[in-house]
PDB file of N, CA and C in Angstrom:
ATOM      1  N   UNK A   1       2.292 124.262 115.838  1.00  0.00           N
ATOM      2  CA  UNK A   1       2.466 123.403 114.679  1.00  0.00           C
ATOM      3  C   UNK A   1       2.551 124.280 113.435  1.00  0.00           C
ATOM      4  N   UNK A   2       3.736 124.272 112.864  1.00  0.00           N
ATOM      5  CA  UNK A   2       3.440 125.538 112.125  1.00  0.00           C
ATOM      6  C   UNK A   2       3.906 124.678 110.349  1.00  0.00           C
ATOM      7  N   UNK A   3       3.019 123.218 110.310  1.00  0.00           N
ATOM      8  CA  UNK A   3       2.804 122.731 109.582  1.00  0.00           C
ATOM      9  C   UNK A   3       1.252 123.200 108.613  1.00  0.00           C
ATOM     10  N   UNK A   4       1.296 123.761 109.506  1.00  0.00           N
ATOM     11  CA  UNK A   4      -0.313 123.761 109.172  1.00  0.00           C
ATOM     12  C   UNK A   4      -0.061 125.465 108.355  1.00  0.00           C
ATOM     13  N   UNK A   5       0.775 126.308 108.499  1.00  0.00           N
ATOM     14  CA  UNK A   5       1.429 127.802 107.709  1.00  0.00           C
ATOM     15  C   UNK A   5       1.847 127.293 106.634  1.00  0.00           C
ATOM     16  N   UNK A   6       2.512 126.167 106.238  1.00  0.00           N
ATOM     17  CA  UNK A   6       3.278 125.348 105.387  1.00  0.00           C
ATOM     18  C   UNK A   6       2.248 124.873 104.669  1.00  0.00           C
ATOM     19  N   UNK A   7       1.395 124.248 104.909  1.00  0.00           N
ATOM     20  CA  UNK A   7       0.236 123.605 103.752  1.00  0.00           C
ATOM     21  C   UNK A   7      -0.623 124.950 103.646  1.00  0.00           C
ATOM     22  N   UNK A   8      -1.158 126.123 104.042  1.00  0.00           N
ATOM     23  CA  UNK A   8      -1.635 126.943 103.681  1.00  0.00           C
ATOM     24  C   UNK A   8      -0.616 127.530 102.555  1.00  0.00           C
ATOM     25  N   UNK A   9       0.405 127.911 102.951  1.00  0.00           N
ATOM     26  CA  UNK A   9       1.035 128.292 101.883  1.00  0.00           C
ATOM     27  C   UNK A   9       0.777 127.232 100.189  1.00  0.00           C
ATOM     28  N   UNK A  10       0.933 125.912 100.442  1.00  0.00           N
ATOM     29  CA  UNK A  10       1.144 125.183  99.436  1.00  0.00           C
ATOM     30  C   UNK A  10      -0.201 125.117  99.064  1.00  0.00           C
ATOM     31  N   UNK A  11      -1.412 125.511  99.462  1.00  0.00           N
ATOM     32  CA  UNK A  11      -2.431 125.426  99.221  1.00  0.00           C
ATOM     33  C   UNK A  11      -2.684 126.678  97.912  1.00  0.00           C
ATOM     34  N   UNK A  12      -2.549 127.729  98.684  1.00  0.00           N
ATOM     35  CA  UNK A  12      -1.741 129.325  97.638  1.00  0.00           C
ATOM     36  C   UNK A  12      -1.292 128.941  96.232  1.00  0.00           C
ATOM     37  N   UNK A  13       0.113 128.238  96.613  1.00  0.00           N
ATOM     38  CA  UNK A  13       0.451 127.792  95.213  1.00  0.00           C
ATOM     39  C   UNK A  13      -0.793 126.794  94.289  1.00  0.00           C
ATOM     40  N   UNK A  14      -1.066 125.705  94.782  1.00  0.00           N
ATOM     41  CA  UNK A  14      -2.210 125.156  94.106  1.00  0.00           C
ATOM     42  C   UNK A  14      -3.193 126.157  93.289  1.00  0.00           C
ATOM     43  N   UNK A  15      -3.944 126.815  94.276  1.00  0.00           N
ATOM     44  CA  UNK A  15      -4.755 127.801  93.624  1.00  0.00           C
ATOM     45  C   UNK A  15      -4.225 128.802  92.339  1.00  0.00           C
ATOM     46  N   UNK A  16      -3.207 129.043  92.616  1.00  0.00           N
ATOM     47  CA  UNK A  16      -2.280 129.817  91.204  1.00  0.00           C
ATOM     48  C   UNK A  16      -2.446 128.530  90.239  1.00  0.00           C
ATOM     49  N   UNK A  17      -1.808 127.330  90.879  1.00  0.00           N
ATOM     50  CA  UNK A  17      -1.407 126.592  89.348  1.00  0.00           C
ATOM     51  C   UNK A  17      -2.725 125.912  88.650  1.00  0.00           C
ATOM     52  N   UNK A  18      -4.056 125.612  89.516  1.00  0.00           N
ATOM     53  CA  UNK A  18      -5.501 125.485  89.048  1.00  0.00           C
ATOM     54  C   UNK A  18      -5.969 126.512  88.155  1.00  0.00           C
ATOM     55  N   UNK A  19      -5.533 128.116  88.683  1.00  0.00           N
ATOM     56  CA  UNK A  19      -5.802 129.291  87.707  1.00  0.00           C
ATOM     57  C   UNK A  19      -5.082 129.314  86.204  1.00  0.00           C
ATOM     58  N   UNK A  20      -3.513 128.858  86.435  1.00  0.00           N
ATOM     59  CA  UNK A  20      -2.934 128.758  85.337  1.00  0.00           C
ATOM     60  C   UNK A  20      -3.382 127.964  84.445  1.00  0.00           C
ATOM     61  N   UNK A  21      -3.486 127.259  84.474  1.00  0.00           N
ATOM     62  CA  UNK A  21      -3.980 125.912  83.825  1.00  0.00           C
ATOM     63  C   UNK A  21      -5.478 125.420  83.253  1.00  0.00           C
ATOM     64  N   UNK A  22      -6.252 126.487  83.909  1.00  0.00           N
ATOM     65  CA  UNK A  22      -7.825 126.709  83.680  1.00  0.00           C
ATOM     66  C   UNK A  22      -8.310 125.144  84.080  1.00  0.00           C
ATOM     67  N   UNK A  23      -8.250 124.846  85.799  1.00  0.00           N
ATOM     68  CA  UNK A  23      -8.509 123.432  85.846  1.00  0.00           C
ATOM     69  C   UNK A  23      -9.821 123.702  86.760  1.00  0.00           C
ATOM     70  N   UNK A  24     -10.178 123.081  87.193  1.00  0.00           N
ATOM     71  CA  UNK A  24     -11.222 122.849  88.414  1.00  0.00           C
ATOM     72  C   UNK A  24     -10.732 122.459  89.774  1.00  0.00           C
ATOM     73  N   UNK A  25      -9.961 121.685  89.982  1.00  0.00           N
ATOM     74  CA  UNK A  25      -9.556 121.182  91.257  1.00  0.00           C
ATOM     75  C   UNK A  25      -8.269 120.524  91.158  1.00  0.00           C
ATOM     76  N   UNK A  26      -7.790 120.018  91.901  1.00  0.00           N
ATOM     77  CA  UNK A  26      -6.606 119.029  92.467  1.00  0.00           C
ATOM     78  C   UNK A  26      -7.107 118.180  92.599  1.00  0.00           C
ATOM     79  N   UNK A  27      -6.150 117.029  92.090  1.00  0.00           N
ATOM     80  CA  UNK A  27      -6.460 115.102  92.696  1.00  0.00           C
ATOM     81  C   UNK A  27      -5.740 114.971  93.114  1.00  0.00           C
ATOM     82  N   UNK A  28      -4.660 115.307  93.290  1.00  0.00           N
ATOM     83  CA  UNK A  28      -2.980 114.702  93.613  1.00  0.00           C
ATOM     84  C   UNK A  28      -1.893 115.519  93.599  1.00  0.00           C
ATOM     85  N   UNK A  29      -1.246 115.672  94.822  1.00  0.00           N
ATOM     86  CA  UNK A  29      -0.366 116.684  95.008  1.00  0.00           C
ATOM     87  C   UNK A  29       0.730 115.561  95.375  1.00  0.00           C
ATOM     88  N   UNK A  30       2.118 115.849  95.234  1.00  0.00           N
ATOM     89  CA  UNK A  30       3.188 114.803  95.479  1.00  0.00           C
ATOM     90  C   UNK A  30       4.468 115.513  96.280  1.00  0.00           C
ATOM     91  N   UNK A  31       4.928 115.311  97.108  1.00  0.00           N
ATOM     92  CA  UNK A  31       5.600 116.321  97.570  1.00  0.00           C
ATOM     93  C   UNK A  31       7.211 115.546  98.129  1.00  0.00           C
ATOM     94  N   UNK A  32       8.103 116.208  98.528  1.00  0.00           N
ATOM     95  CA  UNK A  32       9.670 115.343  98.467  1.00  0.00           C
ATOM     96  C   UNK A  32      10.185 116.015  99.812  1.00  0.00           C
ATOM     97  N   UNK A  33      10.330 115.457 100.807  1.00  0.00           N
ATOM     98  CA  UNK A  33      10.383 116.520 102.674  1.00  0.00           C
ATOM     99  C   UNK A  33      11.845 115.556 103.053  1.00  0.00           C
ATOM    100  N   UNK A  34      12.568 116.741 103.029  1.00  0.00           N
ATOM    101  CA  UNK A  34      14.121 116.261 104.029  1.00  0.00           C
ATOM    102  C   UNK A  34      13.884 115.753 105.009  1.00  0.00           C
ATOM    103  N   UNK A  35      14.925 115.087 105.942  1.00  0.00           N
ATOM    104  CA  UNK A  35      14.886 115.356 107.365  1.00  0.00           C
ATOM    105  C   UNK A  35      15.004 116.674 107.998  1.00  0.00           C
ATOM    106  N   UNK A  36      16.169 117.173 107.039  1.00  0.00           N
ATOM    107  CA  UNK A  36      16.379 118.360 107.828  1.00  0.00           C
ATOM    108  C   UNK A  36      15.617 119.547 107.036  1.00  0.00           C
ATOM    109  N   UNK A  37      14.609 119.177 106.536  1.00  0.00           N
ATOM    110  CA  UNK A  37      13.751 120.519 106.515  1.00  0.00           C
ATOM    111  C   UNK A  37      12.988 121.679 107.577  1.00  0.00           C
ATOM    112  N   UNK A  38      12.628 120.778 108.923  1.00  0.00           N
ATOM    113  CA  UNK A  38      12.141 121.094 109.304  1.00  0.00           C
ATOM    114  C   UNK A  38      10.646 121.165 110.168  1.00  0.00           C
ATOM    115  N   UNK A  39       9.636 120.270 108.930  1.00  0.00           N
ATOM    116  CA  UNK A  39       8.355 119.554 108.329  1.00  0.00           C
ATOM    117  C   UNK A  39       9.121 118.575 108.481  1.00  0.00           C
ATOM    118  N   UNK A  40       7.934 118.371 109.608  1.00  0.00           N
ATOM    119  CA  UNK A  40       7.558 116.833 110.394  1.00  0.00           C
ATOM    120  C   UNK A  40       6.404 116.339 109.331  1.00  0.00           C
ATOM    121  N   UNK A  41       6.809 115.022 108.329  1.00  0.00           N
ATOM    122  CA  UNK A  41       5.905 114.678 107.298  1.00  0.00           C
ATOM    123  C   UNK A  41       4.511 114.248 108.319  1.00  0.00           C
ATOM    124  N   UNK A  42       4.213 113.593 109.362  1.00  0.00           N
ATOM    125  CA  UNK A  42       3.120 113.347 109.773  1.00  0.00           C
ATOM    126  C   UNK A  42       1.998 114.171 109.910  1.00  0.00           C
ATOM    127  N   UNK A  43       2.603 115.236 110.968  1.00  0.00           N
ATOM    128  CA  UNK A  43       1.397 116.354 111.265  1.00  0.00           C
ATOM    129  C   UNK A  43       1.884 117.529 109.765  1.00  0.00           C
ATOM    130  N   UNK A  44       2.451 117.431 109.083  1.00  0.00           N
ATOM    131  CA  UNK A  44       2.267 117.833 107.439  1.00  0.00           C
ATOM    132  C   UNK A  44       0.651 117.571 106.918  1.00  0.00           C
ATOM    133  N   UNK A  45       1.104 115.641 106.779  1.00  0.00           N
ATOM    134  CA  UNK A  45      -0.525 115.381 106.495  1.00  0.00           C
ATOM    135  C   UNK A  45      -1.415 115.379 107.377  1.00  0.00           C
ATOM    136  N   UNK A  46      -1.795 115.502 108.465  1.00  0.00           N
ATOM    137  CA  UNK A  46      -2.437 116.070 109.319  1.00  0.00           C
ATOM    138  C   UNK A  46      -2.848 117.766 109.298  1.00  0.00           C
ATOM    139  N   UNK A  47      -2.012 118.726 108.700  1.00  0.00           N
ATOM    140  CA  UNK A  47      -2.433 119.922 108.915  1.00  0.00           C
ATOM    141  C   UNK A  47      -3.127 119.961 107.252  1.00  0.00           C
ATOM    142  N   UNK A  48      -2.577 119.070 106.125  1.00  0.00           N
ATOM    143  CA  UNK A  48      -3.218 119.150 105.219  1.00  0.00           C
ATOM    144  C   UNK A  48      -4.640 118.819 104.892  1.00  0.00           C
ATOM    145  N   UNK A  49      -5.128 117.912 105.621  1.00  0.00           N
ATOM    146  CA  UNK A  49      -6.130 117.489 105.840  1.00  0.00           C
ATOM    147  C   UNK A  49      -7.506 119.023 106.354  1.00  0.00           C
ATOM    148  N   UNK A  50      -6.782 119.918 107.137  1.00  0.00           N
ATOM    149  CA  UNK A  50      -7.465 120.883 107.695  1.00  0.00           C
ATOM    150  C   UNK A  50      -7.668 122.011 106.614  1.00  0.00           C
ATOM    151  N   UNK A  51      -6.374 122.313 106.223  1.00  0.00           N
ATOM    152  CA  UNK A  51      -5.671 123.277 105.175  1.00  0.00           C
ATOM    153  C   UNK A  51      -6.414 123.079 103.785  1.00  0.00           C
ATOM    154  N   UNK A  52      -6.762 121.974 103.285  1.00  0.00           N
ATOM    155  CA  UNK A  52      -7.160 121.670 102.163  1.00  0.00           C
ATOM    156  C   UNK A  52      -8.847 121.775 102.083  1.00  0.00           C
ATOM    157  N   UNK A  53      -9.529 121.930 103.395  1.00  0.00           N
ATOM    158  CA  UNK A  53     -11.206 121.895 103.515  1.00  0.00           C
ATOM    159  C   UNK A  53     -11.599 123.644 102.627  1.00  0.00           C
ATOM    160  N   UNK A  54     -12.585 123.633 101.760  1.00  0.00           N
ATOM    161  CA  UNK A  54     -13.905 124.845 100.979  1.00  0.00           C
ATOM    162  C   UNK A  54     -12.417 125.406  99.825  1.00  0.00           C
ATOM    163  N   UNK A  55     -11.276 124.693  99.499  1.00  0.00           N
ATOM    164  CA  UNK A  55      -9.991 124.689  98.296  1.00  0.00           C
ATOM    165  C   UNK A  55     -10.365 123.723  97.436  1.00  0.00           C
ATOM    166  N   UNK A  56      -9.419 124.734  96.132  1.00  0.00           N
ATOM    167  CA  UNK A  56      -9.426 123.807  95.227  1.00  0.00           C
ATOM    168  C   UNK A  56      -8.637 122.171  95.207  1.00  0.00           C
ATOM    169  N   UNK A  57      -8.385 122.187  96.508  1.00  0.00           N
ATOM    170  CA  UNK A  57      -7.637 120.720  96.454  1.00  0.00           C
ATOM    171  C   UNK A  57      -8.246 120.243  98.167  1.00  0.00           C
ATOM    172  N   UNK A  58      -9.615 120.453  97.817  1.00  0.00           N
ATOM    173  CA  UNK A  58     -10.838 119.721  99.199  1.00  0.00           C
ATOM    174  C   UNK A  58     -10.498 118.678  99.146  1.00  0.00           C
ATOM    175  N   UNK A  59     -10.529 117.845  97.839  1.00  0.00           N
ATOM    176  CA  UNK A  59     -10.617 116.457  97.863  1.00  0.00           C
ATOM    177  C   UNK A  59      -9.135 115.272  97.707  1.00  0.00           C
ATOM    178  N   UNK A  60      -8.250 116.538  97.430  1.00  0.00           N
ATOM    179  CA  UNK A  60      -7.216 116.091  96.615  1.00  0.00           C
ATOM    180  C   UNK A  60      -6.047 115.371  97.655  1.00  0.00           C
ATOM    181  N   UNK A  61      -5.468 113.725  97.290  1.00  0.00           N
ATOM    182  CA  UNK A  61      -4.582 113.243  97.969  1.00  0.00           C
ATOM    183  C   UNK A  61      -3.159 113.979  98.108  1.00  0.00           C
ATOM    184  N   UNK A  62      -2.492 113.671  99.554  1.00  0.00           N
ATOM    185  CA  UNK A  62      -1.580 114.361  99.652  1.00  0.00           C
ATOM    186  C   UNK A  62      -0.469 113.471  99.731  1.00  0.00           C
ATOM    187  N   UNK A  63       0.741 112.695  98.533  1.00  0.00           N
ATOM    188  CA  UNK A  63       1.862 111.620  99.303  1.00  0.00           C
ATOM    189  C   UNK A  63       3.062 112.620  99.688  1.00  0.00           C
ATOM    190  N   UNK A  64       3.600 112.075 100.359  1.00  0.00           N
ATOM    191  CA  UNK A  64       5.245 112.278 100.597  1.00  0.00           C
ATOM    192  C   UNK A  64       5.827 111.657 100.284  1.00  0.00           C
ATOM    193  N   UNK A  65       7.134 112.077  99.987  1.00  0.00           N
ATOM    194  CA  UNK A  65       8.604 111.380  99.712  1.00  0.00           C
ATOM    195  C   UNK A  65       9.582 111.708 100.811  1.00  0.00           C
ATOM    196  N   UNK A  66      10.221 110.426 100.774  1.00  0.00           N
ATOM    197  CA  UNK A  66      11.568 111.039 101.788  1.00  0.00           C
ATOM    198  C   UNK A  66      12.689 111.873 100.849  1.00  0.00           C
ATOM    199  N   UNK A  67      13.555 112.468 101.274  1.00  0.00           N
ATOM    200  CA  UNK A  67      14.616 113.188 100.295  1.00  0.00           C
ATOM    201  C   UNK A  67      15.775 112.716 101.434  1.00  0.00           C
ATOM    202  N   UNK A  68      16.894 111.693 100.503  1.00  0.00           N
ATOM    203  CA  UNK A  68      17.734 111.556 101.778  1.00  0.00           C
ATOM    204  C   UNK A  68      18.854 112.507 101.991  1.00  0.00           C
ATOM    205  N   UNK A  69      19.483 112.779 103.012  1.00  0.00           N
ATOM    206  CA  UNK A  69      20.538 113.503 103.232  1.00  0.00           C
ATOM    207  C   UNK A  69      21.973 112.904 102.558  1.00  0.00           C
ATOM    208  N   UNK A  70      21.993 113.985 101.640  1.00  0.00           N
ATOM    209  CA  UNK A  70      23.673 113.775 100.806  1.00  0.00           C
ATOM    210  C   UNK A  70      24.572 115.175 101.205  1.00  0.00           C
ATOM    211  N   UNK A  71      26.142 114.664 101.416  1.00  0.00           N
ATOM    212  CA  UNK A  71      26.832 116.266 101.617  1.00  0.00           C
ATOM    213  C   UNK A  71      27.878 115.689 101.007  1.00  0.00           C
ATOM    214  N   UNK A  72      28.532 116.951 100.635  1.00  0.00           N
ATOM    215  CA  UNK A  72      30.040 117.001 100.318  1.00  0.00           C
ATOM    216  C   UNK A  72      31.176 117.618 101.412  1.00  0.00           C
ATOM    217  N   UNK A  73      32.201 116.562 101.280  1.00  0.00           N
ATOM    218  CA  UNK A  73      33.070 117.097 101.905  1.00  0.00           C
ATOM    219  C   UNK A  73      33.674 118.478 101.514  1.00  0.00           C
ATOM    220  N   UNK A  74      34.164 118.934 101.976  1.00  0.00           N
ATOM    221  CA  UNK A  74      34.930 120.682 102.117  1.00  0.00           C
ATOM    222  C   UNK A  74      36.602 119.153 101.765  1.00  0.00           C
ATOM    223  N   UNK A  75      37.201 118.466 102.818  1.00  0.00           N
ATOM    224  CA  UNK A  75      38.404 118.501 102.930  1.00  0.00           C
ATOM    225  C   UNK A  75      38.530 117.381 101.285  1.00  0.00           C
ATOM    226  N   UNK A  76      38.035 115.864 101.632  1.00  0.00           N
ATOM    227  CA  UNK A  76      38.002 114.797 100.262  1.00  0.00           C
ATOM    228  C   UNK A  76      37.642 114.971  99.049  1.00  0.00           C
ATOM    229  N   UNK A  77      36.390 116.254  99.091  1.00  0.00           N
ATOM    230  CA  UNK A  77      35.191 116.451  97.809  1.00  0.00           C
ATOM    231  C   UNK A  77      34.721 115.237  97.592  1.00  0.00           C
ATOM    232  N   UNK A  78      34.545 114.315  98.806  1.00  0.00           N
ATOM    233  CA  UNK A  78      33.679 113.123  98.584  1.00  0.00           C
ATOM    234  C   UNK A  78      32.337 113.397  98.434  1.00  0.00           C
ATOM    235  N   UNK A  79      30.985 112.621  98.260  1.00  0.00           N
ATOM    236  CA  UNK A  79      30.088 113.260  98.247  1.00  0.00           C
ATOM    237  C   UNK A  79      29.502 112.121  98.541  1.00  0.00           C
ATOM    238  N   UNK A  80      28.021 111.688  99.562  1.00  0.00           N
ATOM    239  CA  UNK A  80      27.849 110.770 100.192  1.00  0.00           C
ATOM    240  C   UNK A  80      26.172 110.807 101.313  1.00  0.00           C
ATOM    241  N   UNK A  81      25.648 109.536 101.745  1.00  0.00           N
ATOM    242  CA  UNK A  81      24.642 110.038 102.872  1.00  0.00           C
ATOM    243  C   UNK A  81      25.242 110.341 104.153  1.00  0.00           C
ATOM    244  N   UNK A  82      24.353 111.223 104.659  1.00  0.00           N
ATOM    245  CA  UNK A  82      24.927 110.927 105.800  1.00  0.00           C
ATOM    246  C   UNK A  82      23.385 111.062 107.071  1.00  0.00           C
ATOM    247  N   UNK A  83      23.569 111.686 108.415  1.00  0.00           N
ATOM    248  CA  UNK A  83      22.355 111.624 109.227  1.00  0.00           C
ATOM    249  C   UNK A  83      22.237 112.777 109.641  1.00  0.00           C
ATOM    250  N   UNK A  84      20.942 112.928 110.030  1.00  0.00           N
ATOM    251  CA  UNK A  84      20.347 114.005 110.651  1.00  0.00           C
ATOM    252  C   UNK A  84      21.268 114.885 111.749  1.00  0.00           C
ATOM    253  N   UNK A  85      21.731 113.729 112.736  1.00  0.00           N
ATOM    254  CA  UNK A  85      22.752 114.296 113.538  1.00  0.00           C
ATOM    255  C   UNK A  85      23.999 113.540 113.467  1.00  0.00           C
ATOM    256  N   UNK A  86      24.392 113.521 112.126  1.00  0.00           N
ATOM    257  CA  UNK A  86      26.005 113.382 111.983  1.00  0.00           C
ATOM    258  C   UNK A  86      26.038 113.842 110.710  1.00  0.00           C
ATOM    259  N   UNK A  87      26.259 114.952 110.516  1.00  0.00           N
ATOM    260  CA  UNK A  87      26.475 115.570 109.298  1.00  0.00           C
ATOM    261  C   UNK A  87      27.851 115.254 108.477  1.00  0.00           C
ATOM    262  N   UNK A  88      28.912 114.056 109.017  1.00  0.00           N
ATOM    263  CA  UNK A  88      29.972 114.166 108.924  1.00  0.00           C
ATOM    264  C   UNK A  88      30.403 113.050 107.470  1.00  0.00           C
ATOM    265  N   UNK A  89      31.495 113.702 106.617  1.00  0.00           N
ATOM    266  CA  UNK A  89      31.761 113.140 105.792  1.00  0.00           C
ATOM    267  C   UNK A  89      31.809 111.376 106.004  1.00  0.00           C
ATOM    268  N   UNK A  90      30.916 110.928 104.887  1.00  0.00           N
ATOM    269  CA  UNK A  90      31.029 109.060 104.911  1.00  0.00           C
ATOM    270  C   UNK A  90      32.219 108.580 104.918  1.00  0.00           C
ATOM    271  N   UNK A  91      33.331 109.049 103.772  1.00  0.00           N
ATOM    272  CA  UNK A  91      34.579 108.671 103.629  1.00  0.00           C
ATOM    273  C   UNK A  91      35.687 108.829 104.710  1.00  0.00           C
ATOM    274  N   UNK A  92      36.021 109.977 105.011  1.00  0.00           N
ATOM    275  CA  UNK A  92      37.242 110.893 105.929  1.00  0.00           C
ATOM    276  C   UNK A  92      36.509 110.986 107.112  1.00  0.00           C
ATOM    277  N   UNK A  93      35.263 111.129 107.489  1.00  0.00           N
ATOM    278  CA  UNK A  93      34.856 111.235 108.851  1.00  0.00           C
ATOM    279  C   UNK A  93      35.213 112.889 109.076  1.00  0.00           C
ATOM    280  N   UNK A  94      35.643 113.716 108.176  1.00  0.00           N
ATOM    281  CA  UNK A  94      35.440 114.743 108.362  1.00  0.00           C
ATOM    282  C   UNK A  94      34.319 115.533 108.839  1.00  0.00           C
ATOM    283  N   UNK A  95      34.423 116.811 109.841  1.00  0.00           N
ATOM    284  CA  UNK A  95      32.985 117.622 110.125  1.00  0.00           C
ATOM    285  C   UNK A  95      32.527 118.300 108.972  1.00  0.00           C
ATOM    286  N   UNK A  96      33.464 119.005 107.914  1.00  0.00           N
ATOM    287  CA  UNK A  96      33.625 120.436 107.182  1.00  0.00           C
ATOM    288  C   UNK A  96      32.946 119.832 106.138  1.00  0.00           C
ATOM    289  N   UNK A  97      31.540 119.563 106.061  1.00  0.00           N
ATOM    290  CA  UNK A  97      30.591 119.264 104.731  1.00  0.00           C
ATOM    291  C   UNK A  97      29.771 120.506 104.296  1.00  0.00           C
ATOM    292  N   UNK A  98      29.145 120.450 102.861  1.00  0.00           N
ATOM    293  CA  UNK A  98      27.916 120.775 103.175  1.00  0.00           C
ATOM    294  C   UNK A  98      26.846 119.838 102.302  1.00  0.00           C
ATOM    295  N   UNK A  99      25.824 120.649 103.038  1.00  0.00           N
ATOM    296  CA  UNK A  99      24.216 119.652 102.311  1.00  0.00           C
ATOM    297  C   UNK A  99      23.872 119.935 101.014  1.00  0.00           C
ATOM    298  N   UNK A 100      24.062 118.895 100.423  1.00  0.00           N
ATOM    299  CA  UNK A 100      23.542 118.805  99.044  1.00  0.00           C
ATOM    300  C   UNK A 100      21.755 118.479  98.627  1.00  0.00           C
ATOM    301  N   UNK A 101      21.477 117.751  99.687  1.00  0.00           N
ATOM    302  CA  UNK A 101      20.269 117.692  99.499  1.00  0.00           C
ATOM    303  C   UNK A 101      19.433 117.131 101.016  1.00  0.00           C
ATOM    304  N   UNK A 102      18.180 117.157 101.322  1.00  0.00           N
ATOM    305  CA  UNK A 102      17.442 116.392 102.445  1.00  0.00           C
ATOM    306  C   UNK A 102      17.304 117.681 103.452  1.00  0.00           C
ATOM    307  N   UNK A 103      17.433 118.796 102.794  1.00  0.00           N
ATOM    308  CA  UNK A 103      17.073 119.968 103.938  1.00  0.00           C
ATOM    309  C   UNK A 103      16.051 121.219 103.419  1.00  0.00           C
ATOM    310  N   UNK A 104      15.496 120.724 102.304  1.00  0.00           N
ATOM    311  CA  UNK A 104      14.616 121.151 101.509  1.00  0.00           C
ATOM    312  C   UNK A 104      12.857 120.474 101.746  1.00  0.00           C
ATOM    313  N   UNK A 105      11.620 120.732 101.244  1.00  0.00           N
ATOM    314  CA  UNK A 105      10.167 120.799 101.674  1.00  0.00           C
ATOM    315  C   UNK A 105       9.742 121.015 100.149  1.00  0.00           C
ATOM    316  N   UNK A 106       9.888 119.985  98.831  1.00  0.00           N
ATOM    317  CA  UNK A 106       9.262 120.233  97.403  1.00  0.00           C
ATOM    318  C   UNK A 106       8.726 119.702  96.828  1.00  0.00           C
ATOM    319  N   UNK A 107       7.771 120.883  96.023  1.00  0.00           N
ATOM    320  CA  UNK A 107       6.096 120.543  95.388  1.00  0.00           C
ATOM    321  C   UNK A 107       6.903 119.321  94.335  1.00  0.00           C
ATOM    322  N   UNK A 108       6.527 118.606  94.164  1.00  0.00           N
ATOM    323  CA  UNK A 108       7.047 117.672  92.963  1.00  0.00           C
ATOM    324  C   UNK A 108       6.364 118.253  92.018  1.00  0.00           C
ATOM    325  N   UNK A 109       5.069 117.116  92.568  1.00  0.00           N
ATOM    326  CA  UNK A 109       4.085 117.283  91.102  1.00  0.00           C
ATOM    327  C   UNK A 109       2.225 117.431  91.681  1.00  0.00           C
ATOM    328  N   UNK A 110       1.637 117.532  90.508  1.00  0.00           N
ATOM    329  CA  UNK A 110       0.234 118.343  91.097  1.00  0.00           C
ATOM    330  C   UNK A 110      -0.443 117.960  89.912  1.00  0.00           C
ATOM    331  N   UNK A 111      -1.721 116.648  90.046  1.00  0.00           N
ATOM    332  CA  UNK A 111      -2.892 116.438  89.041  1.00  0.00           C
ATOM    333  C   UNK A 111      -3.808 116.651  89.353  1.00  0.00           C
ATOM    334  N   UNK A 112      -4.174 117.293  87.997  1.00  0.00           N
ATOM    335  CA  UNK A 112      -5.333 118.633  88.250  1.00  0.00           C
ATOM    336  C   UNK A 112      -6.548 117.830  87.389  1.00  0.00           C
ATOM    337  N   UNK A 113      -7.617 118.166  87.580  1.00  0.00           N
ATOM    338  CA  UNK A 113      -8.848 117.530  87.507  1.00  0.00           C
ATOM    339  C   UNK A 113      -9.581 118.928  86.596  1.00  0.00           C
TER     340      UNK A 113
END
């Protein structure tokens, strides 16, 4: 589960942005997870739950967002959703896209206590 490398890491960042900020802790971390990121949002909050125990964000809630999958065509320059496993232009049904967004894992936002 290498969700649980992923919230350690984001845990890292927390601790920098608690230092920056001269805060005490985390209440609320908000976060935005593709499909095709990678991060499975469930065991995410599940490894956060572990990841977050004797940190500055022990206590602090963790939400997710979905981020949906948008691409552009290469052939129409349409730009559109599409799925996990059909990456293919909405309009033309073309293959030749790329991902504009939903393959990304990002910190939104972070309230600090």
């Amino acid at each position: 589960m290498h969700e649980l490398s992923v919230c350690q890491a984001l845990i890292e960042q927390l601790i920098t942005i608690v230092a920056e900020n001269q805060a005490r802790s985390v209440h609320h971390i908000k976060v935005c997870n593709g499909p095709l990121s990678g991060v499975d949002s469930h065991f995410l909050k599940q490894a956060f739950t572990v990841a977050r125990l004797g940190t500055v964000a022990e206590h602090a809630e963790l939400s997710i967002d979905r981020e949906p999958i948008q691409v552009r065509c290469s052939v129409c320059g349409q730009e559109g959703g599409a799925t996990a496993n059909s990456l293919v232009c909405p309009h033309c049904g073309d293959w030749r896209t790329e991902v504009l967004s939903g393959d990304a894992l990002l910190l939104v936002s972070v309230e600090l206590s």
